[in-house]
Protein backbone atom coordinates (compact mmCIF):
# COMPACT_ATOMS: atom_id res chain seq x y z
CA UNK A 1 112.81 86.93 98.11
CA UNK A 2 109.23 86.29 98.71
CA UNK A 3 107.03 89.12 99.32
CA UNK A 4 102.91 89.93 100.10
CA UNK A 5 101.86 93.00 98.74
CA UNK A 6 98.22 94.60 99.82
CA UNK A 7 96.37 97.14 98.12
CA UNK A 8 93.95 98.44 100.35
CA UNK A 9 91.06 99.98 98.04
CA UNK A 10 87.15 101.28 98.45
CA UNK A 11 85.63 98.47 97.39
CA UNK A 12 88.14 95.18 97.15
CA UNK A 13 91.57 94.61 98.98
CA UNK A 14 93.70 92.59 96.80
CA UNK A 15 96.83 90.43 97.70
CA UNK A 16 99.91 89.41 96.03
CA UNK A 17 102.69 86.88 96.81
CA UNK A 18 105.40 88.00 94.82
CA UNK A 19 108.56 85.73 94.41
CA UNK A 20 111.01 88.00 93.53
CA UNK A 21 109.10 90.42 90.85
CA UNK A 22 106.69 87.74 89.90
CA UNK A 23 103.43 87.73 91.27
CA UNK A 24 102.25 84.00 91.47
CA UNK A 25 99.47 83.86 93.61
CA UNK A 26 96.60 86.55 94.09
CA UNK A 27 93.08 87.05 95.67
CA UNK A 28 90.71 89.32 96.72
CA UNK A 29 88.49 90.06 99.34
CA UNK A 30 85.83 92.61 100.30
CA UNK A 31 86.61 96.03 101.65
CA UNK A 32 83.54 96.36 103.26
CA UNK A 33 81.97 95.43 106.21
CA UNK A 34 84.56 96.62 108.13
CA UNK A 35 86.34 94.43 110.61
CA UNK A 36 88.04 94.82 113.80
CA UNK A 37 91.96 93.66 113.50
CA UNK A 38 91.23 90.70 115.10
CA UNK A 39 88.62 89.29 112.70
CA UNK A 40 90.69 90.41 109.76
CA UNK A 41 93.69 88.59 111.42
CA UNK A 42 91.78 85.52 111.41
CA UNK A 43 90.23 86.08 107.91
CA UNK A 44 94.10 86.88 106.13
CA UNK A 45 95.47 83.65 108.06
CA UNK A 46 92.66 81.64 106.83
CA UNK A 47 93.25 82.90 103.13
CA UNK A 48 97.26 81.56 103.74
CA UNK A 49 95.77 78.04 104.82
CA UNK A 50 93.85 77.97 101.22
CA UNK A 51 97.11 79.68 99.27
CA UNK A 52 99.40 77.24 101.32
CA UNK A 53 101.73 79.83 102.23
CA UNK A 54 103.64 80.09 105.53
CA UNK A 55 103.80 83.48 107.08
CA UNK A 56 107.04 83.36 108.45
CA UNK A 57 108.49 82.48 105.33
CA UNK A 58 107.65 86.16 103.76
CA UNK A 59 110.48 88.07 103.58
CA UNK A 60 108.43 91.53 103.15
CA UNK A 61 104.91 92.73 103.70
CA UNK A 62 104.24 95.70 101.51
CA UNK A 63 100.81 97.90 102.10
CA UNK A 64 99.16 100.66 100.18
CA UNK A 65 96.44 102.04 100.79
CA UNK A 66 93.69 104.27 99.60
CA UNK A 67 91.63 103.75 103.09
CA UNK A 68 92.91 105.46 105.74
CA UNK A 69 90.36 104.08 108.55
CA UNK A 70 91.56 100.66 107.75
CA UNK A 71 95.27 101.29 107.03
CA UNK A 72 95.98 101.18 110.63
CA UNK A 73 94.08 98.13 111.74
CA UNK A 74 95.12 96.16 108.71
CA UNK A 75 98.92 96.54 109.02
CA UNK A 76 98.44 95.62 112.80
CA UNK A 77 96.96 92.53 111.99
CA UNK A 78 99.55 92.01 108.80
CA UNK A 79 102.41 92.41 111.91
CA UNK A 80 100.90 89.69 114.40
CA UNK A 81 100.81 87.00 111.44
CA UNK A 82 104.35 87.88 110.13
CA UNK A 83 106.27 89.19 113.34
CA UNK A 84 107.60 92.18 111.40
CA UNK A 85 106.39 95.61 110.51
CA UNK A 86 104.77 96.06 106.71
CA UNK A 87 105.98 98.56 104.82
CA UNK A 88 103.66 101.27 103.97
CA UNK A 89 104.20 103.19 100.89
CA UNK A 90 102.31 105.94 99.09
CA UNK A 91 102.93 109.34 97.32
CA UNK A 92 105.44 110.41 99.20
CA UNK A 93 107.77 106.93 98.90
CA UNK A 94 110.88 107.59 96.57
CA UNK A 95 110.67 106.17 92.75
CA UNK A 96 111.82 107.19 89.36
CA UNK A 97 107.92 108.79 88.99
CA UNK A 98 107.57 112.40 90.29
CA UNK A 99 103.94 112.20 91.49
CA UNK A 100 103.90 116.34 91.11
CA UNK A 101 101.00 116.31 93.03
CA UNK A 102 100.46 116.33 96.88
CA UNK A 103 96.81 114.65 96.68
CA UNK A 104 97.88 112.35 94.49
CA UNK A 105 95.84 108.83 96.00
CA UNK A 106 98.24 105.67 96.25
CA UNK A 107 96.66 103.30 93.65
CA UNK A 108 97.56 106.12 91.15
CA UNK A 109 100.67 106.37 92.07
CA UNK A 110 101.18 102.87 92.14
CA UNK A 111 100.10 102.45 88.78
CA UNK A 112 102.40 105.41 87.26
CA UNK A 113 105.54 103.47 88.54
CA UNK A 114 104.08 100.13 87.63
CA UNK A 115 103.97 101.55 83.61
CA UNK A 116 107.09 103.30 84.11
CA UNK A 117 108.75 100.23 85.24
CA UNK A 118 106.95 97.62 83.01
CA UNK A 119 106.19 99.28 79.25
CA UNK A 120 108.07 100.98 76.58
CA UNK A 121 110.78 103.20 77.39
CA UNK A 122 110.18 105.39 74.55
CA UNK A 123 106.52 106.24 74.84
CA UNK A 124 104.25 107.95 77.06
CA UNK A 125 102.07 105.74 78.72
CA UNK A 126 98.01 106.09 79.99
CA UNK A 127 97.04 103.54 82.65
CA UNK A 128 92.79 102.85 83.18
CA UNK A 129 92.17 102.08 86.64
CA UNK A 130 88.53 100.45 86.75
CA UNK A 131 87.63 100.41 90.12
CA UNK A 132 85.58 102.38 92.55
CA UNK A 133 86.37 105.16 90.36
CA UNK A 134 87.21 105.25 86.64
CA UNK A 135 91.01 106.61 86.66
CA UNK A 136 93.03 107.59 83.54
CA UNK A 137 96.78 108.23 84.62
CA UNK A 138 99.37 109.63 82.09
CA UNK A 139 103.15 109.55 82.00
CA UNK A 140 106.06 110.61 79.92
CA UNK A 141 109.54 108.73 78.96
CA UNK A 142 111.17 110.33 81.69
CA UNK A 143 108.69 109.25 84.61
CA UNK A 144 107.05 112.20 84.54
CA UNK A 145 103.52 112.59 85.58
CA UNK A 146 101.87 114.37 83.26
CA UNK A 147 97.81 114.59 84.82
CA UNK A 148 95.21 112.46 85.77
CA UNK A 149 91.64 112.32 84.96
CA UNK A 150 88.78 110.84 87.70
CA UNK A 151 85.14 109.78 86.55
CA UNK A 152 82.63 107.67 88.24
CA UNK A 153 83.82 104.06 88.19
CA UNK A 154 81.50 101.40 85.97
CA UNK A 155 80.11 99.66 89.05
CA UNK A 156 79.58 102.28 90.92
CA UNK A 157 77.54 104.43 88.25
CA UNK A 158 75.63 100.73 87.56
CA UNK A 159 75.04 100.52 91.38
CA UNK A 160 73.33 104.06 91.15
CA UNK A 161 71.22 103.50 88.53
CA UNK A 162 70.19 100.11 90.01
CA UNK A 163 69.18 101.90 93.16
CA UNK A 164 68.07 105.17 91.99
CA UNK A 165 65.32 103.77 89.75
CA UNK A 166 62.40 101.46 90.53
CA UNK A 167 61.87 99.00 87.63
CA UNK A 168 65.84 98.34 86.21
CA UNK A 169 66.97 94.61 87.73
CA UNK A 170 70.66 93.74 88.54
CA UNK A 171 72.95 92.81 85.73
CA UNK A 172 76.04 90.93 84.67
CA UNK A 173 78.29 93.40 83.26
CA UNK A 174 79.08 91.55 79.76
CA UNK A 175 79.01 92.33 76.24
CA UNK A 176 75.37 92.66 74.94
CA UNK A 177 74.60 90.77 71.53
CA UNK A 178 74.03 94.31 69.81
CA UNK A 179 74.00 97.82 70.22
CA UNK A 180 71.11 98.67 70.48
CA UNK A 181 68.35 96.32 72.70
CA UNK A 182 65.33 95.24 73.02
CA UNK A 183 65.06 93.96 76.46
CA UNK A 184 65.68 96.01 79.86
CA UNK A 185 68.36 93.66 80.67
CA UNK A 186 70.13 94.28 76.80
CA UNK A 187 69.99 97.84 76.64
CA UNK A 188 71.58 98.53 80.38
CA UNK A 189 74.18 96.11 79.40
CA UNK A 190 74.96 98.02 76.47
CA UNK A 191 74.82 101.44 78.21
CA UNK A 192 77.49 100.40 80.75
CA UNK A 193 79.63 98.26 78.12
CA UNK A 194 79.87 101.03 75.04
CA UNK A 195 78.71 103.87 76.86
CA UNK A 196 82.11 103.38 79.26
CA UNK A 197 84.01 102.06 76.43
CA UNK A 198 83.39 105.25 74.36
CA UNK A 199 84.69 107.33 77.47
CA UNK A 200 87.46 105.90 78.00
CA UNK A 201 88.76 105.74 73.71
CA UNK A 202 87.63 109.90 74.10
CA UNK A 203 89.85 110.33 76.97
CA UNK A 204 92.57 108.24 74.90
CA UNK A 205 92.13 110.72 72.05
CA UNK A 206 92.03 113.47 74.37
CA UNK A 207 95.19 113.07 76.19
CA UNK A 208 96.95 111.84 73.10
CA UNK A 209 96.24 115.24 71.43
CA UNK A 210 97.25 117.22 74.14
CA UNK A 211 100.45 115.38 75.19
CA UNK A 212 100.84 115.18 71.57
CA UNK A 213 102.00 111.69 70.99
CA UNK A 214 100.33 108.00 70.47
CA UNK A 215 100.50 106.87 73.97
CA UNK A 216 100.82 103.57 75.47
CA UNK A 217 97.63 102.42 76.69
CA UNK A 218 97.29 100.12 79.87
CA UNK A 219 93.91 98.65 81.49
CA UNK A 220 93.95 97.50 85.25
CA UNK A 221 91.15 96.81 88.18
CA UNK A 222 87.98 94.74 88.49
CA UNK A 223 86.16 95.14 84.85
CA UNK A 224 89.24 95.78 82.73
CA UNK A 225 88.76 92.50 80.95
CA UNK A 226 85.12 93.35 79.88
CA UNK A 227 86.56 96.37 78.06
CA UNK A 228 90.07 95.39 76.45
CA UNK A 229 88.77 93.14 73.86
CA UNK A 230 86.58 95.76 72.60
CA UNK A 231 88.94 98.14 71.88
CA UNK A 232 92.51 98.46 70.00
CA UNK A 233 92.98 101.48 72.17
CA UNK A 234 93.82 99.52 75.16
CA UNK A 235 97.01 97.80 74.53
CA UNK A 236 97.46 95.84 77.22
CA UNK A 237 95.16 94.51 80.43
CA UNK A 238 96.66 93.57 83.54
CA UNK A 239 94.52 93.35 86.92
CA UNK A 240 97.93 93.04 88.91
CA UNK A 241 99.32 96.31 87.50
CA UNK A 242 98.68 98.29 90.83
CA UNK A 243 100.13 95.35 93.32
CA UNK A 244 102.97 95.50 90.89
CA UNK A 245 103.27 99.40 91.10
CA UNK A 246 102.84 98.94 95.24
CA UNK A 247 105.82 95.84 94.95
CA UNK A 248 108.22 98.00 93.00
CA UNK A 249 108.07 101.34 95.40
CA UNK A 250 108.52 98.94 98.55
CA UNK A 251 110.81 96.58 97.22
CA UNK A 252 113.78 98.27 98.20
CA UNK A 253 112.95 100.09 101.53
């Protein structure tokens, strides 16, 4: 069974083509501008043409969504290219997760079923969502959710101190050459690289303590690969880990 999965987010809205649960074909495009349904029509048939993939050979069209403005507009446009209605899941669609929380955004709820699905059976799990915001998501063997933690994502805290400040350039978010620099461009790189990197092995030492185990750590969204090879606190990186998390609650509905 082939199926596109869309995750709708605040800054990128990332496809899947899944063939059965493997996702072989991905890309991205921006959130932002907003279009009208008919321009993003033309833009997601357009992105087919350069995939090669023929609409009415997708068996299921699954949507979540952390933008409600757009949620409407882009599942309209999703059911004039396929002829059928996508299938639009979020906190409230049935999994083996209890999402214990009635605010609970899609994405993290996507990526709690994603871990409980993929990963070890016998360990709690911590997923690191690096997108708009920085999200740390925690779950036990049983696919229970035990808390979430929400910071200010990497980009947008580099975005703000771009902006905020007259004299500090744009940068490419990479590993500096040391710790501590001696150039403007140096020293912000290493602010956002260790200074994020330190937050996020805290809040793995942090939750580990309090759940009281040595969890299973898992690294999604834009800038995950910038940080997993730093660290031996993030087991695994996976920028499909939320599509997967979106495939698995619609896959059966």
């Amino acid at each position: 069974m082939n199926s596109i999965v869309i995750n709708i987010g605040n800054t990128n809205i990332r496809f899947g083509l899944f063939d059965n649960d493997n996702c072989d074909i991905s890309w991205i495009i921006n959130t932002k501008p907003y279009r009208t349904s008919d321009e993003m029509q033309a833009q997601f048939m357009m992105m087919y043409q350069n995939h090669k993939i023929e609409a009415l050979n997708i068996d299921k069209v699954i949507v979540g969504s952390v933008v409600p403005q757009l949620t409407y507009d882009i599942t309209r446009a999703l059911k004039k290219i396929h002829g059928k209605n996508p299938i639009v899941v979020d906190r409230n669609t049935t999994s083996d997760v209890e999402p214990k929380s009635k605010q609970m955004g899609t994405d993290i709820y996507a990526n709690l079923v994603a871990a409980h699905h993929l990963y070890p059976a016998d360990k709690k799990k911590i997923i690191f969502d690096f997108g708009t915001a920085l999200t740390a998501s925690c779950i036990d063997e049983k696919g229970e959710t035990l808390g979430v933690i929400i910071a200010p994502g990497i980009i947008t805290a580099l975005n703000s101190l771009i902006h905020d400040t007259a004299q500090l350039p744009e940068i490419e978010l990479i590993k500096p050459k040391s710790v501590l620099g001696l150039d403007t461009v140096s020293c912000m790189q290493s602010g956002m690289v260790y200074g994020y990197l330190g937050m996020v092995e805290g809040f793995v030492d942090r939750i580990n303590e309090e759940v009281n185990a040595d969890c299973f750590v898992i690294a999604t969204g834009g800038v995950s690969h910038v940080y997993k090879p730093l660290t031996q606190k993030i087991h695994i990186a996976d920028r499909l880990h939320t599509l997967k998390g979106l495939y698995y609650l619609g896959k059966d509905l």
